[in-house]
Protein backbone atom coordinates (compact mmCIF):
# COMPACT_ATOMS: atom_id res chain seq x y z
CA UNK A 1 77.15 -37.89 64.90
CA UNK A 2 73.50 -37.55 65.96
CA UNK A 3 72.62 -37.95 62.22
CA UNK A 4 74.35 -41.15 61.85
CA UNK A 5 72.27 -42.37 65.19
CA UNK A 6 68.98 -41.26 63.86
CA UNK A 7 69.56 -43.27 60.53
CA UNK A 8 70.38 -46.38 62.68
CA UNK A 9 67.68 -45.89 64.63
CA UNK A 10 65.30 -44.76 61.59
CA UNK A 11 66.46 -48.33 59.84
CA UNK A 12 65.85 -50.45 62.87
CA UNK A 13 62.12 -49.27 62.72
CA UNK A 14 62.08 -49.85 59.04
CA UNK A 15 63.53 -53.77 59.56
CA UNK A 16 60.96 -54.00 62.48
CA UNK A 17 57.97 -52.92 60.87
CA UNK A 18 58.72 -55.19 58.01
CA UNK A 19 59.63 -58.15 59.98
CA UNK A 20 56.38 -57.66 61.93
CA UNK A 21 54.43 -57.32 58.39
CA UNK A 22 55.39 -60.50 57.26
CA UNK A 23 55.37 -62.48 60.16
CA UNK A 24 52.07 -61.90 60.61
CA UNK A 25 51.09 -63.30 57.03
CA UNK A 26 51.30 -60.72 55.00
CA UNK A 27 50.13 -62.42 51.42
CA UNK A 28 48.47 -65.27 52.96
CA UNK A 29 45.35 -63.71 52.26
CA UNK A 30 41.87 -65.65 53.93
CA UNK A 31 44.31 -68.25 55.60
CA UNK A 32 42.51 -70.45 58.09
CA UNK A 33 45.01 -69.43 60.90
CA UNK A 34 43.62 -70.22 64.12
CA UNK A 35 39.85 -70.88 64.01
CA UNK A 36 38.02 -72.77 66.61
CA UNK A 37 36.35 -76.14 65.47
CA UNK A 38 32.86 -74.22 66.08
CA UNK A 39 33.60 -71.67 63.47
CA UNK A 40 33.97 -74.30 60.47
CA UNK A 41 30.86 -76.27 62.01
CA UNK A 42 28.89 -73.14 61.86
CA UNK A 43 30.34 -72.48 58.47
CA UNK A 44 29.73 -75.68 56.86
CA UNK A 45 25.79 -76.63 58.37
CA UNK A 46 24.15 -73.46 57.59
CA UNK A 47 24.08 -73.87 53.86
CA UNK A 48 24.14 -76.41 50.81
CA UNK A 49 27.12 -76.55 49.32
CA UNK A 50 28.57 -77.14 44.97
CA UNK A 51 32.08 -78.74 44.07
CA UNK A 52 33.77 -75.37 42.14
CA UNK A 53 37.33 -77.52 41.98
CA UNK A 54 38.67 -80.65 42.52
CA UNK A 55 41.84 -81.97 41.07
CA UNK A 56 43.53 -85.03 42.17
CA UNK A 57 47.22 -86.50 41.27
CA UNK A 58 47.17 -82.95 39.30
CA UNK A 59 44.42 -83.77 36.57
CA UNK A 60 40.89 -81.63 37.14
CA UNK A 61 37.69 -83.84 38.36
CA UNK A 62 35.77 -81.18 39.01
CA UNK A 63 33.66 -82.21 35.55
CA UNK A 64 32.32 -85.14 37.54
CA UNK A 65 30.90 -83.27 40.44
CA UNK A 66 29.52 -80.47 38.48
CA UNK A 67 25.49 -81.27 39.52
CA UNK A 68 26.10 -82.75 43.06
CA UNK A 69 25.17 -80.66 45.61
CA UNK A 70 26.18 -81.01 49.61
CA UNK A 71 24.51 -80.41 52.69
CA UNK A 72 26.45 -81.40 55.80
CA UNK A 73 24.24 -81.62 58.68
CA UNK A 74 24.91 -80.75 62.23
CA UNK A 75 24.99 -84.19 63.20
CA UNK A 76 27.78 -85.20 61.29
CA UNK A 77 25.93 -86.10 58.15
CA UNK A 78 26.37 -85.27 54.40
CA UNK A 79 23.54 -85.46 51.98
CA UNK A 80 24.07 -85.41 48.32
CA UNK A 81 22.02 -84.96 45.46
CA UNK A 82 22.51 -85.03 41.90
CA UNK A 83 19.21 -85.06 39.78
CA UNK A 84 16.95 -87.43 40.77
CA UNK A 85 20.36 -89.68 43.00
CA UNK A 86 20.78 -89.42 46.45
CA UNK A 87 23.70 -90.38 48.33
CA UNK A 88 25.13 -90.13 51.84
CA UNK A 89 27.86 -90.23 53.76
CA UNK A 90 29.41 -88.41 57.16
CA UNK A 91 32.03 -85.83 57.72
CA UNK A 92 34.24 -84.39 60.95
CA UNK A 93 36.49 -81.84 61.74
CA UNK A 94 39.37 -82.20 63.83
CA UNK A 95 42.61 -80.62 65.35
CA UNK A 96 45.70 -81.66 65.45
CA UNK A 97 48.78 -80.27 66.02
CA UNK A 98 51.59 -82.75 64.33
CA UNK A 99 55.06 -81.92 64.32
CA UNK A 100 54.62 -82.17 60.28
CA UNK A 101 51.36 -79.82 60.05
CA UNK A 102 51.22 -77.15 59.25
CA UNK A 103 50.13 -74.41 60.18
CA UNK A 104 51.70 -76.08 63.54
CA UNK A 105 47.30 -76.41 64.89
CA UNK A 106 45.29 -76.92 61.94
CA UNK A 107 42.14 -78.01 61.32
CA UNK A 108 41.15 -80.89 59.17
CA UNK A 109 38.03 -81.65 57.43
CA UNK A 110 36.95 -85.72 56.90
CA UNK A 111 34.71 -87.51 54.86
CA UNK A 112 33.08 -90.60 54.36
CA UNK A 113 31.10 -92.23 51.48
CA UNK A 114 30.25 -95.64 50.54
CA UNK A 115 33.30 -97.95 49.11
CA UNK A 116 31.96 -98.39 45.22
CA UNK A 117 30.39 -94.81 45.52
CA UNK A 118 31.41 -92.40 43.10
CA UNK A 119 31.50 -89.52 45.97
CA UNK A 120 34.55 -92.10 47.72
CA UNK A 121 37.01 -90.32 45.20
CA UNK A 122 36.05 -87.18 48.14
CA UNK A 123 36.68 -89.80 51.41
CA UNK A 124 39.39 -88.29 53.35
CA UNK A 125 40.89 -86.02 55.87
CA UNK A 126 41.51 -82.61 54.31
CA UNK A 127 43.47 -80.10 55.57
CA UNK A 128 41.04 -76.43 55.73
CA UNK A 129 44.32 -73.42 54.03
CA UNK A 130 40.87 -71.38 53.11
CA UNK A 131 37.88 -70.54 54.73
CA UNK A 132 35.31 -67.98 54.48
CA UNK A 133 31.56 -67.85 55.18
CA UNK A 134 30.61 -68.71 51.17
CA UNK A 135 34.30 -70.84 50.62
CA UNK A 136 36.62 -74.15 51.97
CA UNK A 137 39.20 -74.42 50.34
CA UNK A 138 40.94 -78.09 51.21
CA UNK A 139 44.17 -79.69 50.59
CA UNK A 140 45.67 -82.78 50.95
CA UNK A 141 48.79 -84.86 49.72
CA UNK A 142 47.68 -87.21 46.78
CA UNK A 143 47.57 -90.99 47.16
CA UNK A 144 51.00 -90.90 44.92
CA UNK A 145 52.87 -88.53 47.61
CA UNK A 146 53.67 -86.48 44.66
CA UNK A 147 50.83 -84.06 44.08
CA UNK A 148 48.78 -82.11 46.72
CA UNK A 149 45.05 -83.16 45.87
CA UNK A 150 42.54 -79.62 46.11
CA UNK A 151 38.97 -79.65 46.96
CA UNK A 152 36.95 -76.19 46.68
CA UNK A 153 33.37 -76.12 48.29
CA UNK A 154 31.30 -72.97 47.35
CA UNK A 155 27.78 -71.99 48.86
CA UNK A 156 25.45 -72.66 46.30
């Protein structure tokens, strides 16, 4: 009889620990989980920044963006150069915590370019699923509802 308990009891610790494992992500490696607005700001203005991927209604853009590179200023500014162009434009980050979002908080990332500019393709709010000090990772749903659109920003 006391065998029978410590099995039960043995297996309840087993369930536990694995419940606890994956409910605390386990797999979701370098998710943004909760960050404060600060840490992405900090992230983001210390450095210039190169498009590694960008794919939009599932077809690969990245090609375009190869020789831009980004530097998004502390005052809500984004400077862009490729070769001899320069362009600008301005960026954000916000929280919100929509009953749809999710992670339930997350952070999104915005920008803004001129209309005809060729950087607009970027305009948008972007959810942040990845960040680390040298990577954002952004998603969003495409303008078709049917794709999720991904931007990658790596420190140049």
């Amino acid at each position: 009889m006391m065998n029978g308990k410590k099995n039960f009891g043995s297996a309840m610790c087993i369930i536990l620990i694995v419940f606890t494992i994956f409910s605390c992500g386990f797999g979701r490696s370098n998710h943004v989980g909760i960050q404060t607005e600060n840490d992405i700001w900090e992230t983001f203005s210390t450095a210039t920044w190169k498009i590694t991927k960008f794919k939009k209604e599932g077809i690969s853009q990245q090609q375009y963006y190869t020789y831009y590179i980004f530097y998004f200023s502390s005052n809500n500014q984004i400077a862009v150069k490729e070769g001899s162009n320069n362009y600008s434009g301005r960026w954000q980050i916000e929280t919100s915590e929509n009953e749809d979002d999710s992670p339930k908080a997350d952070v999104d990332f915005s920008m803004a370019f001129q209309p005809n500019d060729k950087l607009s393709e970027l305009a948008a709010s972007w959810q942040i699923v990845e960040r680390s000090e040298s990577k954002m990772v952004l998603n969003k749903v495409s303008d078709s509802g049917k794709e999720i659109d991904s931007l990658v920003f790596e420190k140049r």
